[in-house]
N, C-alpha and C. Protein backbone atom coordinates (compact mmCIF):
# COMPACT_ATOMS: atom_id res chain seq x y z
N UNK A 1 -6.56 11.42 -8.60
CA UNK A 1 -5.65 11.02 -7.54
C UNK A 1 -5.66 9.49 -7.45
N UNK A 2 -4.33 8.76 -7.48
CA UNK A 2 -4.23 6.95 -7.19
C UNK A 2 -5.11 7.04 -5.82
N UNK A 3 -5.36 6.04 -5.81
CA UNK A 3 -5.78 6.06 -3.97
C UNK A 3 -4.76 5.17 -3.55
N UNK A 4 -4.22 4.85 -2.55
CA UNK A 4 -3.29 4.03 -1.84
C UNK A 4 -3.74 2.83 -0.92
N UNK A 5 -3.49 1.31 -1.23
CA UNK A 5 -4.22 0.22 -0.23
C UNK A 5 -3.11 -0.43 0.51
N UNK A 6 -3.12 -0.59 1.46
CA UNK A 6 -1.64 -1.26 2.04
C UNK A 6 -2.43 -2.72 2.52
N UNK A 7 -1.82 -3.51 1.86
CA UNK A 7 -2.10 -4.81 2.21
C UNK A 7 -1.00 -5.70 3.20
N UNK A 8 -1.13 -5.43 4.49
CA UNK A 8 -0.49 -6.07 5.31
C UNK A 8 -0.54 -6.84 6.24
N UNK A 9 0.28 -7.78 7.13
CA UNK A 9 0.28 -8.77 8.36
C UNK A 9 -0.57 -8.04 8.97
N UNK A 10 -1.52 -8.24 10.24
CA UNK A 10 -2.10 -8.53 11.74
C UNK A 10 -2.09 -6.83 11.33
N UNK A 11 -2.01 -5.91 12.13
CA UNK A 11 -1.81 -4.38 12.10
C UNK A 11 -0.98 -3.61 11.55
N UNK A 12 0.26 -4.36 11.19
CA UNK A 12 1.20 -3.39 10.30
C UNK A 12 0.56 -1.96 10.09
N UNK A 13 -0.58 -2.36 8.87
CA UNK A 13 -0.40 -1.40 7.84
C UNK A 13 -1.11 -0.35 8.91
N UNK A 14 -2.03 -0.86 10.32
CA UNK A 14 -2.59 0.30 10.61
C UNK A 14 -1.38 1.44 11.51
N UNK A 15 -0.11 0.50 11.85
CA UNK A 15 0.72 1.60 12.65
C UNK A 15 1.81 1.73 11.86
N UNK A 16 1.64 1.82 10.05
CA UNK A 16 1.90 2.43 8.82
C UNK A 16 1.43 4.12 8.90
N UNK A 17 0.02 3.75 9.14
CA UNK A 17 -1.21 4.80 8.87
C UNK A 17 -0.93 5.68 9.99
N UNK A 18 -0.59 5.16 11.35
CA UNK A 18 -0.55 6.00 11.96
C UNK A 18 0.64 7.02 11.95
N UNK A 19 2.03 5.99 11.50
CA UNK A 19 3.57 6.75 11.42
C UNK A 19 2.93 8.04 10.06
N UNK A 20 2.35 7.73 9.53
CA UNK A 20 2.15 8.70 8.07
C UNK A 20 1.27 9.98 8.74
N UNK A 21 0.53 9.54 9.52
CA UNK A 21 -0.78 10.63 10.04
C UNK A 21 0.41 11.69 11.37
N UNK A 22 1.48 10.58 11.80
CA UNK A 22 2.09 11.37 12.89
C UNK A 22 3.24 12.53 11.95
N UNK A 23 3.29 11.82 11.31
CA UNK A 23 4.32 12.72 10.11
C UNK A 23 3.32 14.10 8.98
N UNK A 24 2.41 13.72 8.68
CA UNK A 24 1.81 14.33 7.85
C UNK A 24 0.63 15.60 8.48
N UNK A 25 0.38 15.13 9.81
CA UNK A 25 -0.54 15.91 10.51
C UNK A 25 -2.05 14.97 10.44
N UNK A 26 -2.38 14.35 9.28
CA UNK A 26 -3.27 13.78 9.00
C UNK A 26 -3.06 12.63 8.38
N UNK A 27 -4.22 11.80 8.25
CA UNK A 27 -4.39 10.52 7.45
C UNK A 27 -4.72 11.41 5.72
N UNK A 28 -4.25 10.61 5.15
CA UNK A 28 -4.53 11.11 3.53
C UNK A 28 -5.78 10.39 3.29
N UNK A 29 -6.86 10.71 2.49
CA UNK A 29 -7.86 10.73 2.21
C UNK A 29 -7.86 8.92 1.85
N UNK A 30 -7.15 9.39 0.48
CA UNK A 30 -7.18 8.08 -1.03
C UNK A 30 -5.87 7.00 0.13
N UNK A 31 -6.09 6.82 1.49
CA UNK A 31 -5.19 5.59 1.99
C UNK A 31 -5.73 4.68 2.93
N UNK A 32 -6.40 3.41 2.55
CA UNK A 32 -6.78 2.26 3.51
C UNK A 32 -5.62 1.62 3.95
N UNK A 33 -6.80 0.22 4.06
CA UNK A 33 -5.90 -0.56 4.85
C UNK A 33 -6.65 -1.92 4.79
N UNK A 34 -5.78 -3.04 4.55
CA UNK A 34 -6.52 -4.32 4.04
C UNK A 34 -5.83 -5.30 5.01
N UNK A 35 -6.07 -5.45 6.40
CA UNK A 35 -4.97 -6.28 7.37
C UNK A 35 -5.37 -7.57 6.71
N UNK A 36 -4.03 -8.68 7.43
CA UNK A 36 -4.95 -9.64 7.04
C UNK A 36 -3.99 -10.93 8.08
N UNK A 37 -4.57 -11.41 8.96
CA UNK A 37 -4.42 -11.86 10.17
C UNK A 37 -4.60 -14.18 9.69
N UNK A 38 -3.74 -14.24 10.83
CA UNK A 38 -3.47 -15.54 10.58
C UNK A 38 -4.34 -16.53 10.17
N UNK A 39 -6.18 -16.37 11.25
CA UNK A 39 -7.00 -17.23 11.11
C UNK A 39 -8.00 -16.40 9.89
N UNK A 40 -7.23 -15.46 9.05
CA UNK A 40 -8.69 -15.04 7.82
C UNK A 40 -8.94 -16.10 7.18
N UNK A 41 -9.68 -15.80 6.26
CA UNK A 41 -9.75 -16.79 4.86
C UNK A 41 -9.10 -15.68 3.62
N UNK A 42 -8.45 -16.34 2.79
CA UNK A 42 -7.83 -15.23 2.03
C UNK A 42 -8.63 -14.75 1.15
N UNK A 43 -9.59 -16.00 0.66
CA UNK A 43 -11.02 -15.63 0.19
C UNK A 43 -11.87 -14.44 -0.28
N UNK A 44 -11.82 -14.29 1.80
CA UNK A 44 -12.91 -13.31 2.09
C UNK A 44 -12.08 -12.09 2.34
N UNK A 45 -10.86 -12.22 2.13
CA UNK A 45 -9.57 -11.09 2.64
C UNK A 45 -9.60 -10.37 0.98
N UNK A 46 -9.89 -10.72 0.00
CA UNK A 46 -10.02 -11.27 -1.30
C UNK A 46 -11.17 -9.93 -1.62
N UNK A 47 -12.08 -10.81 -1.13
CA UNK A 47 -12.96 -9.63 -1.28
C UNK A 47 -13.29 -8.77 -0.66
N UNK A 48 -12.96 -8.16 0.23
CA UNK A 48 -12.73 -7.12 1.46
C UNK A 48 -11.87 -6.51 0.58
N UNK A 49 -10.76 -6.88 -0.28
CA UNK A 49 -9.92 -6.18 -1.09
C UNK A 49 -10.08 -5.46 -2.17
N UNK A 50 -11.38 -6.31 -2.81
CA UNK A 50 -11.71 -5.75 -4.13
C UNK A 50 -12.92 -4.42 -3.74
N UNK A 51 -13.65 -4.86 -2.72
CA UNK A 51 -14.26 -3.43 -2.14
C UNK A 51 -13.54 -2.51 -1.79
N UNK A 52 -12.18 -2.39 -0.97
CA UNK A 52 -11.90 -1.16 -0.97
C UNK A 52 -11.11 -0.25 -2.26
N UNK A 53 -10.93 -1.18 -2.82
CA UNK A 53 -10.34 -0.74 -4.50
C UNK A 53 -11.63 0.01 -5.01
N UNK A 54 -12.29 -0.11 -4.88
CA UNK A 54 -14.05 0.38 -5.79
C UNK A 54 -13.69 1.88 -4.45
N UNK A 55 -13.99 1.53 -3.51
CA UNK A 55 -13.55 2.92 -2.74
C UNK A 55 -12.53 3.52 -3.07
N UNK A 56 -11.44 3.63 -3.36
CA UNK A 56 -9.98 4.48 -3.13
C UNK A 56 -10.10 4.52 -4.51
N UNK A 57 -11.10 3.95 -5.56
CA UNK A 57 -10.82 4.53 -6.83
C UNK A 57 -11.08 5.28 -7.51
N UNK A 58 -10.73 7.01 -7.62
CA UNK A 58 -11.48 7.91 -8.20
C UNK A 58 -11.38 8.26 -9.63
N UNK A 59 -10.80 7.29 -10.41
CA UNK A 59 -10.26 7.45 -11.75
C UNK A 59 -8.86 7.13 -12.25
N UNK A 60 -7.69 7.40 -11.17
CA UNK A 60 -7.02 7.80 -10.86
C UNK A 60 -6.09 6.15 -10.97
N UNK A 61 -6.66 5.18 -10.54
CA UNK A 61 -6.07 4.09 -10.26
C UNK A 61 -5.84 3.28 -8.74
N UNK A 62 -5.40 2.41 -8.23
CA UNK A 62 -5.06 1.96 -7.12
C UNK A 62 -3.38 1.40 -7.22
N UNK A 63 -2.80 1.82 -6.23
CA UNK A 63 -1.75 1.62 -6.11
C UNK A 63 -1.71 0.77 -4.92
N UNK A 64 -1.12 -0.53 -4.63
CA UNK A 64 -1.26 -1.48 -3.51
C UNK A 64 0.34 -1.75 -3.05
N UNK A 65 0.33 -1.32 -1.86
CA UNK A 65 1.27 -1.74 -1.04
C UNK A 65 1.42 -2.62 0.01
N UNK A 66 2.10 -3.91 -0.59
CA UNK A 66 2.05 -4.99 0.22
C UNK A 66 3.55 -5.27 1.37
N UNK A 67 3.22 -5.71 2.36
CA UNK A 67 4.36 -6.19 3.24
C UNK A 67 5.58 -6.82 2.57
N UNK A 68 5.22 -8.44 3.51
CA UNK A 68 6.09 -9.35 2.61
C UNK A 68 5.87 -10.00 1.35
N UNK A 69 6.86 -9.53 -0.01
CA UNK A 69 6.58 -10.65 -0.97
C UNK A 69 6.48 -12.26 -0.86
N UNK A 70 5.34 -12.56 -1.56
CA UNK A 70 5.29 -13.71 -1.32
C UNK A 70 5.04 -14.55 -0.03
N UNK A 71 4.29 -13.85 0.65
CA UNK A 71 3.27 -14.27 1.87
C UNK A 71 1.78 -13.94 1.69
N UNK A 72 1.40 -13.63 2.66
CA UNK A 72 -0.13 -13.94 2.41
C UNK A 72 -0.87 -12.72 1.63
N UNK A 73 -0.77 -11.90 2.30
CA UNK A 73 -0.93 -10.48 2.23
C UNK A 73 -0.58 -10.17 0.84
N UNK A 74 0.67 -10.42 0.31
CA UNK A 74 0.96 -10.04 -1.08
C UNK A 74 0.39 -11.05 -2.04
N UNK A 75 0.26 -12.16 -1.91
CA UNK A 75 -0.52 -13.04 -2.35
C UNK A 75 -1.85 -12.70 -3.22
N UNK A 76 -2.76 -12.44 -1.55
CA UNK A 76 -3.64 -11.65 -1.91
C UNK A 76 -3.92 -9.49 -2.87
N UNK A 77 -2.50 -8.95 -2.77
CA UNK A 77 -2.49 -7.59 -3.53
C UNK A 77 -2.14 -8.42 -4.16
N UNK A 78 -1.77 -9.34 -5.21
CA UNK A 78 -1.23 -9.29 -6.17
C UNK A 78 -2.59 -10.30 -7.01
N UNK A 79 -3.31 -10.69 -6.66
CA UNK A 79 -4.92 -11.04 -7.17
C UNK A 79 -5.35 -9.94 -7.51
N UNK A 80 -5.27 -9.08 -6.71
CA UNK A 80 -6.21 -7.14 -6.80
C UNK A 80 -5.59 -7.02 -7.96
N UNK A 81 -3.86 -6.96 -8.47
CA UNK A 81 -3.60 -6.48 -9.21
C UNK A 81 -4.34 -7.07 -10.85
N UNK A 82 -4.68 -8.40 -10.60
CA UNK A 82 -5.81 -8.67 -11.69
C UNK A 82 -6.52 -7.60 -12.42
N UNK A 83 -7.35 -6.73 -11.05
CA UNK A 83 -8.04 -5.65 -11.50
C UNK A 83 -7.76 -4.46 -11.97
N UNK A 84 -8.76 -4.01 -13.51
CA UNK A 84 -8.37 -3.28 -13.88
C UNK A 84 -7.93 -1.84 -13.58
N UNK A 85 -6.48 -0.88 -13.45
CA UNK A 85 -6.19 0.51 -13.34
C UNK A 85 -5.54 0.11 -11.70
N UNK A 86 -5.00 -1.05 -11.41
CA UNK A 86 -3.82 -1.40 -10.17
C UNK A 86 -3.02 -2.19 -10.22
N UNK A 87 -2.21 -1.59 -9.71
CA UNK A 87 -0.51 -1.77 -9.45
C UNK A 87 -0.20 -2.51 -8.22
N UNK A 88 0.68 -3.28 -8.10
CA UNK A 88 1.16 -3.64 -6.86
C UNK A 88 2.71 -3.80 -6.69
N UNK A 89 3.22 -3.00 -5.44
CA UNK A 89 4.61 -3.08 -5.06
C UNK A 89 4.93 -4.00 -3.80
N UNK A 90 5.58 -4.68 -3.78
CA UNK A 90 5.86 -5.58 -2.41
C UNK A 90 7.38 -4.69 -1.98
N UNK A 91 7.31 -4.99 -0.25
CA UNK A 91 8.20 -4.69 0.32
C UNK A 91 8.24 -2.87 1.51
N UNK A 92 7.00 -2.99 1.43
CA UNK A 92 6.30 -1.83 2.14
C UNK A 92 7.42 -1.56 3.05
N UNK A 93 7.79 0.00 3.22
CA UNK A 93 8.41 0.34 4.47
C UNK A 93 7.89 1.74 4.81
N UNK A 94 8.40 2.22 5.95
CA UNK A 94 7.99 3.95 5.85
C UNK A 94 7.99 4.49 4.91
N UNK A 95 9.44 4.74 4.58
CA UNK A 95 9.64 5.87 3.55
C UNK A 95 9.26 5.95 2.71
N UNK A 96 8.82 4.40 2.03
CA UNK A 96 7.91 4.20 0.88
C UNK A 96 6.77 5.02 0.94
N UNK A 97 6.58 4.62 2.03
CA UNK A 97 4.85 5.09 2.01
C UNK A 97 4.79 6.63 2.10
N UNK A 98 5.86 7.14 3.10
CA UNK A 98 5.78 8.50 3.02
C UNK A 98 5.91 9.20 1.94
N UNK A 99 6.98 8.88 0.77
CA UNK A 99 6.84 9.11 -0.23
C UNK A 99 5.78 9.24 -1.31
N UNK A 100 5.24 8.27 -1.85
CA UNK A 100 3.86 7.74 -2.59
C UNK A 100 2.83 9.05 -1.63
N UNK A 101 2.60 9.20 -0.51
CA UNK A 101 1.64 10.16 -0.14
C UNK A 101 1.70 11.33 -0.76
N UNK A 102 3.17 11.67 -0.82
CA UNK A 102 3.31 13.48 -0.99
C UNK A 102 3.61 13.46 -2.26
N UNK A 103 3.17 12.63 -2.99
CA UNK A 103 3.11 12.48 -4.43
C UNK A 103 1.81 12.64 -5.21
N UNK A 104 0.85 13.30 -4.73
CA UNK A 104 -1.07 12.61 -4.95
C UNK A 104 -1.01 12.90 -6.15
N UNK A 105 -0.23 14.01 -6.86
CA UNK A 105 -0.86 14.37 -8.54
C UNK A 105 0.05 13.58 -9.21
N UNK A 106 0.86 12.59 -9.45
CA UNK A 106 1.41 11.57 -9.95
C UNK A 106 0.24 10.86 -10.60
N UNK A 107 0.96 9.94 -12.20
CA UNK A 107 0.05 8.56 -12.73
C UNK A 107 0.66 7.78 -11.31
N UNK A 108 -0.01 6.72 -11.97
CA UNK A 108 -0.37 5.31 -11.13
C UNK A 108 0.87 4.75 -11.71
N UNK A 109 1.43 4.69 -12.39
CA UNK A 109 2.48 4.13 -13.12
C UNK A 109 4.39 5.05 -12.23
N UNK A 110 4.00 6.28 -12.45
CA UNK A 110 5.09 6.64 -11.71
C UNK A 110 4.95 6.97 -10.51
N UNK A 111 4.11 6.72 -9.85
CA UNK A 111 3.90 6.53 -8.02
C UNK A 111 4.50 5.19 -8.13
N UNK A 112 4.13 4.03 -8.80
CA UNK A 112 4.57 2.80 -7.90
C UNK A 112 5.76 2.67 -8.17
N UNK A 113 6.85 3.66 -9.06
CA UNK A 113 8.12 3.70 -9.19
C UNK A 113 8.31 4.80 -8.23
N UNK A 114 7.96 5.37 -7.77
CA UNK A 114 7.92 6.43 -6.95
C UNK A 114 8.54 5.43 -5.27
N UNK A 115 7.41 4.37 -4.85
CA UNK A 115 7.06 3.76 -4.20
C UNK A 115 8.63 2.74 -4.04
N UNK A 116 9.06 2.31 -5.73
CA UNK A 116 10.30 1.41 -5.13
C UNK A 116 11.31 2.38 -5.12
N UNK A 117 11.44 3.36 -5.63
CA UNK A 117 12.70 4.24 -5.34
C UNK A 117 12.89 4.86 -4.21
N UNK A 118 11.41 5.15 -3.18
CA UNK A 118 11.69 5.73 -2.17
C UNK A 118 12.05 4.51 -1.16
N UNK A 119 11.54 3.00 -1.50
CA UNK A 119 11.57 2.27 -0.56
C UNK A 119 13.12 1.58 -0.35
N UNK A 120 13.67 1.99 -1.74
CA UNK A 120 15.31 1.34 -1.89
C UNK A 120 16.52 2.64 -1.64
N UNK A 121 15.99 3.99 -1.75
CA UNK A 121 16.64 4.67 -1.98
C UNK A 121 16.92 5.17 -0.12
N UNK A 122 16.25 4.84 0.69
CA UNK A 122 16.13 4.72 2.20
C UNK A 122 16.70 3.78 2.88
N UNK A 123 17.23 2.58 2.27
CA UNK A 123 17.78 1.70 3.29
C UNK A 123 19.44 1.71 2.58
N UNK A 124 19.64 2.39 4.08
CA UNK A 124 21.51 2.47 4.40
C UNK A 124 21.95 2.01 5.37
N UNK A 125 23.01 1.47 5.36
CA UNK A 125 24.03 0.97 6.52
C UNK A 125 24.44 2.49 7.07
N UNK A 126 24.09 2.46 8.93
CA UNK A 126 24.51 3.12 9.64
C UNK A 126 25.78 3.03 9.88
N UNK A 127 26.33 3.90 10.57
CA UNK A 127 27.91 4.02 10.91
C UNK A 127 28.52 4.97 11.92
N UNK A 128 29.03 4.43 12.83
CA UNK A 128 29.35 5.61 13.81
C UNK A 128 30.28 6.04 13.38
C-alpha cells in the first residue's frame, strides 16, 4: 500500500484529514500530515518530513500531497521527493485526496496520476 503525506499551510491538511474521515467513516491508516506554519524552520519541517516517510512506508512507496506549488510546504514535499520510492503532486484539493484514498491497491506511479486526474477532473464552472 503507497502511504499518503499531505504537506500543507498552518492546518489545511489536518481539516483535509478530517473532510476524508467525515466522508470515509474513518481516517485511512497509510495518511499523515506534515503542517507547516509561518514561524517553522523548513529545516526542521524537512526532517519531521523525512520521518514520517520511514512511517507511511510499507514497501509500497510515498505519495506526497502538497498545497500550494511553489510555496513553502511544496518546497519542502518536493526535497522528500529526493527520497527514494516518492512522488510528489502539488495542488491538493478534496477530491484529490478522496480519490488517491479509495485507491490503496494502486502503484505509486498511477495513484499520483490518479491524484491529478481526480484533482482536475473536479473543478467545474457552476451554473444556474
Amino acid at each position: 500500500m503507497v502511504g499518503i503525506l499531505l504537506v500543507t499551510h498552518n492546518g489545511l491538511g489536518d481539516s483535509f484529514v478530517d473532510c476524508a474521515k467525515h466522508v470515509l467513516g474513518e481516517v485511512p491508516d497509510n495518511l499523515k500530515v506534515l503542517s507547516v506554519f509561518a514561524d517553522d524552520d523548513p529545516k526542521q519541517k524537512l526532517i519531521e518530513g523525512q520521518a514520517l516517510i520511514k512511517q507511511l512506508d510499507s514497501g509500497g512507496g510515498v505519495l506526497i500531497l502538497a498545497d500550494v506549488f511553489g510555496a513553502t510546504p511544496s518546497n519542502i514535499g518536493r526535497q522528500l521527493c529526493h527520497t527514494e520510492h516518492v512522488i510528489g503532486v502539488a495542488g491538493l484539493n478534496l477530491p484529490m485526496l478522496l480519490r488517491v484514498v479509495c485507491y490503496p491497491d494502486k502503484s505509486m506511479p498511477e495513484l499520483a496520476q490518479v491524484a491529478v486526474d481526480g484533482g482536475r477532473g473536479c473543478i467545474v464552472q457552476m451554473e444556474h
